[in-house]
N, C-alpha and C. Protein backbone atom coordinates (compact mmCIF):
# COMPACT_ATOMS: atom_id res chain seq x y z
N UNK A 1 83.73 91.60 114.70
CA UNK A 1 83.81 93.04 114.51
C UNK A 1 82.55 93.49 113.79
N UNK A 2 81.68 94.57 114.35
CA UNK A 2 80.88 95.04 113.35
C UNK A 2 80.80 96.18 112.61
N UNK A 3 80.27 96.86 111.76
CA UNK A 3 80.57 97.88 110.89
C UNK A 3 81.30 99.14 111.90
N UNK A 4 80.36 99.90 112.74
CA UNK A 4 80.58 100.20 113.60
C UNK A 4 81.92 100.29 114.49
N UNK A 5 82.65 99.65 114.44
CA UNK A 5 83.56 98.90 115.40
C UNK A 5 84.51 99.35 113.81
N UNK A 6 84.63 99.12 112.73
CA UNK A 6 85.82 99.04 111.53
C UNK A 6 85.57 100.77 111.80
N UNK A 7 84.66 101.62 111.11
CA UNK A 7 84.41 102.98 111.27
C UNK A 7 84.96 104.11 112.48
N UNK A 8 84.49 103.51 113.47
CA UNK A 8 85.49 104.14 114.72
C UNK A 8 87.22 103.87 114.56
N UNK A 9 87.36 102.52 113.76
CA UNK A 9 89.35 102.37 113.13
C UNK A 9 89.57 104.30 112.50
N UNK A 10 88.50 104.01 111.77
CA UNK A 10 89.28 105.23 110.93
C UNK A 10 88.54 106.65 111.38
N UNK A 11 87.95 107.13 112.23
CA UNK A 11 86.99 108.19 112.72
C UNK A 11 88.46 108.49 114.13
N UNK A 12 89.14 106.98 114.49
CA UNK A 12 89.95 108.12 115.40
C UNK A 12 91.28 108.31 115.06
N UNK A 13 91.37 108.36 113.77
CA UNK A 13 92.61 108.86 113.24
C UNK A 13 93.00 110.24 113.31
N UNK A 14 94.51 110.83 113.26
CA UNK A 14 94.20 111.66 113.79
C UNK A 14 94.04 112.97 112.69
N UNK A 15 94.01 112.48 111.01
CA UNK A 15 93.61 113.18 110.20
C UNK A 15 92.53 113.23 109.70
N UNK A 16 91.52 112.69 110.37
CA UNK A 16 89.99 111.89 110.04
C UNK A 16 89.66 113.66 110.35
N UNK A 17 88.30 114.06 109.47
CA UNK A 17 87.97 115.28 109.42
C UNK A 17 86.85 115.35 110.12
N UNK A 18 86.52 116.04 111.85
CA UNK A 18 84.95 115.91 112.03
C UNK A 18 84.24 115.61 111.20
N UNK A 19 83.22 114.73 111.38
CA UNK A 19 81.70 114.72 111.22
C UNK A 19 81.62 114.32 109.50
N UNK A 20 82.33 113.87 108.78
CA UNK A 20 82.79 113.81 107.70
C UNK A 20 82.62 112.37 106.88
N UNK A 21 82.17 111.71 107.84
CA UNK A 21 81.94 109.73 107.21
C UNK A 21 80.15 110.30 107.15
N UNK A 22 80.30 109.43 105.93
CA UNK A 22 78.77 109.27 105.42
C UNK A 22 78.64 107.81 104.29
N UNK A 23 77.61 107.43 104.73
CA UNK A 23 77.18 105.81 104.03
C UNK A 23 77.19 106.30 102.75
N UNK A 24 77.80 105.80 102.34
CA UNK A 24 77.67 106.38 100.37
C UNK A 24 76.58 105.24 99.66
N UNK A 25 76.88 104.35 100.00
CA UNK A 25 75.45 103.10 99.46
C UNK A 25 75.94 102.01 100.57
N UNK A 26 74.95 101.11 100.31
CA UNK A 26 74.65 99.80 101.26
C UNK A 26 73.84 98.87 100.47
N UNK A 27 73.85 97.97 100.61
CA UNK A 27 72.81 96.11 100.32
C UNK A 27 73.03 94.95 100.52
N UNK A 28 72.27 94.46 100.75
CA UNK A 28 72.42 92.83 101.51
C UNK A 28 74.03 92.49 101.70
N UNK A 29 74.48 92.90 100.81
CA UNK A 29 76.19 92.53 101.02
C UNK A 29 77.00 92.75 101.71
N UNK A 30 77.22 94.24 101.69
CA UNK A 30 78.14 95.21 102.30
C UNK A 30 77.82 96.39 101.99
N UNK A 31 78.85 97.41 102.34
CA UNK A 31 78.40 99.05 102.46
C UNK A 31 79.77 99.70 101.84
N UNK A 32 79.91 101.25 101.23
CA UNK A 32 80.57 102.10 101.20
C UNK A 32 80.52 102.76 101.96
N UNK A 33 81.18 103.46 102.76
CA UNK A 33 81.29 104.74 103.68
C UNK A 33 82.37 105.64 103.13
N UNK A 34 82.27 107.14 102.79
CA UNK A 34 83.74 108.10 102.57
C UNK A 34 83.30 108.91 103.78
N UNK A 35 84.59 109.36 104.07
CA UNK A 35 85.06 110.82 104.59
C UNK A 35 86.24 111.24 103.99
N UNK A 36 86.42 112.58 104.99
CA UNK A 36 87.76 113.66 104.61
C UNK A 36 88.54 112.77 105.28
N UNK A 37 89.69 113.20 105.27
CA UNK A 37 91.06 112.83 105.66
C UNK A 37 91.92 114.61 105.57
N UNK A 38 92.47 114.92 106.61
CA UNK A 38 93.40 116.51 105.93
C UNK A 38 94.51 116.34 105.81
N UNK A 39 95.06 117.03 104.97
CA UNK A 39 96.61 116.71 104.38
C UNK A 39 97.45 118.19 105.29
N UNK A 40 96.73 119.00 105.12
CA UNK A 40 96.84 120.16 106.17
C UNK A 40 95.78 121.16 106.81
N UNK A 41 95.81 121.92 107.74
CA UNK A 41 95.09 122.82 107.80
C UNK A 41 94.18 123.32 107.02
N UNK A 42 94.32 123.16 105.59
CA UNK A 42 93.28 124.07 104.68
C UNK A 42 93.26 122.78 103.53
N UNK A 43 93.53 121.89 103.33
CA UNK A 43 93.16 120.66 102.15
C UNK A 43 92.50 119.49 103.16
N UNK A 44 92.15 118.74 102.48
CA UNK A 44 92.14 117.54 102.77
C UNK A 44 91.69 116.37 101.21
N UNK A 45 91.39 115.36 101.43
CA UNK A 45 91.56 114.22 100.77
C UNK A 45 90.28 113.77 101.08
N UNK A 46 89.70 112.58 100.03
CA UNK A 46 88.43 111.77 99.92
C UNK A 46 89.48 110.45 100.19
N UNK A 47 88.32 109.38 101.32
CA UNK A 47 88.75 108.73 101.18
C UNK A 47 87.52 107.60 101.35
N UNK A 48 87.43 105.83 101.14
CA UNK A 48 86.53 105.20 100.82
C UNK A 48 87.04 103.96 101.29
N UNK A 49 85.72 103.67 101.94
CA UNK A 49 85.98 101.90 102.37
C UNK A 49 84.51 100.67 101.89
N UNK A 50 85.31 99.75 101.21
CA UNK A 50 84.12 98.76 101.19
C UNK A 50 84.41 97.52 102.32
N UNK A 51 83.01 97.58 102.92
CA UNK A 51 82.58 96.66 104.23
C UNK A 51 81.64 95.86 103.54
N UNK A 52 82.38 94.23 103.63
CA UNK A 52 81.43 92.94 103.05
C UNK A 52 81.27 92.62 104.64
N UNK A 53 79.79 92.50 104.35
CA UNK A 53 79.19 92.70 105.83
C UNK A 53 77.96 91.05 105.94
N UNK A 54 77.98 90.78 106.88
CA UNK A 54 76.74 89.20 106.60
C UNK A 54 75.48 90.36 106.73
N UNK A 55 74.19 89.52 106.25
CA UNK A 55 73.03 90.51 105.43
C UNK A 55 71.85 90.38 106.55
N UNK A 56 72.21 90.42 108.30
CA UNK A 56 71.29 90.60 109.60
C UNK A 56 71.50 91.50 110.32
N UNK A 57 70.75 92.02 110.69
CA UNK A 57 71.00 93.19 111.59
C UNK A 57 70.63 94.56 111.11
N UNK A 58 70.65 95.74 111.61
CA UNK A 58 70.57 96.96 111.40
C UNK A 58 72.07 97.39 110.69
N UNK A 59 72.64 98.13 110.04
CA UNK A 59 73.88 98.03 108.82
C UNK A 59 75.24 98.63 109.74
N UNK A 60 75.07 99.32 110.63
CA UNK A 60 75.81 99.55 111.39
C UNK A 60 76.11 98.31 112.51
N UNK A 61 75.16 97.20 112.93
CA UNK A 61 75.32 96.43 113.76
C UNK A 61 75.84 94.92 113.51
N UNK A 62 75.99 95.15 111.97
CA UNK A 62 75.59 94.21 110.82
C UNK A 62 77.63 93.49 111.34
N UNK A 63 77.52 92.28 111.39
CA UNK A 63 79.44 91.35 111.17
C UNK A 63 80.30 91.76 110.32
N UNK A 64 81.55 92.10 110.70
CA UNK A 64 81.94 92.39 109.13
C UNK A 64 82.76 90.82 108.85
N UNK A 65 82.60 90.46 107.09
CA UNK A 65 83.24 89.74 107.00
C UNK A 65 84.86 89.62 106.59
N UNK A 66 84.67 90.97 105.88
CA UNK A 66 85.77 91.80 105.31
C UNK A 66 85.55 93.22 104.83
N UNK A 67 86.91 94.01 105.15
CA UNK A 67 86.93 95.66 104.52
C UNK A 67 88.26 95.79 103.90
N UNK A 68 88.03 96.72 102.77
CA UNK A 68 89.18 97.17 102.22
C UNK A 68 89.17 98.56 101.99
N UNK A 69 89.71 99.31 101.97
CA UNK A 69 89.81 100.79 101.49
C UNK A 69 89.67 100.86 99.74
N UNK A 70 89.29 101.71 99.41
CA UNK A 70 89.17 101.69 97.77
C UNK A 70 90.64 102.67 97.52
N UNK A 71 91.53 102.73 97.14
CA UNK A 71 92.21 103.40 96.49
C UNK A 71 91.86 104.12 95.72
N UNK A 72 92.04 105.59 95.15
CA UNK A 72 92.20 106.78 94.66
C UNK A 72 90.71 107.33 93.89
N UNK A 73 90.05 107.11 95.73
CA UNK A 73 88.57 107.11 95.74
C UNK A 73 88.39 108.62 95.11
N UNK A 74 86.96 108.75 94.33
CA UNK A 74 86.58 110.11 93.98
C UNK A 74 85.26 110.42 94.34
């Protein structure tokens, strides 16, 4: 699986907020990515994933070795 490939998991959800994932940091290791999430029509939610990723490739093309969501990301 590569970064790419985990990101589209949560981009086709169906509370995932357009256009809304952005790399929050990255390094040799792994990466953060947040987006929105909406709770309704007019709120939504932050939400955050860390991707331990092997350290070749372009960061999007990059293996994942493991991801977890961060809980009660800010």
């Amino acid at each position: 699986m590569t970064v790419q490939e985990v990101l589209d998991l949560y981009m086709a959800e169906e509370n995932y907020v357009d256009g809304s994932i952005i790399n929050k940091s990255f390094d040799d290791e792994g990466c953060v990515y947040k987006w929105l999430s909406s709770n309704t029509a007019q709120t939504a939610f932050r939400r955050e994933v860390f991707i331990h990723t092997s350290t070749t490739g372009t960061l999007e093309n990059r293996t994942v070795i493991n991801y977890v969501e961060i809980a009660d990301a800010k």
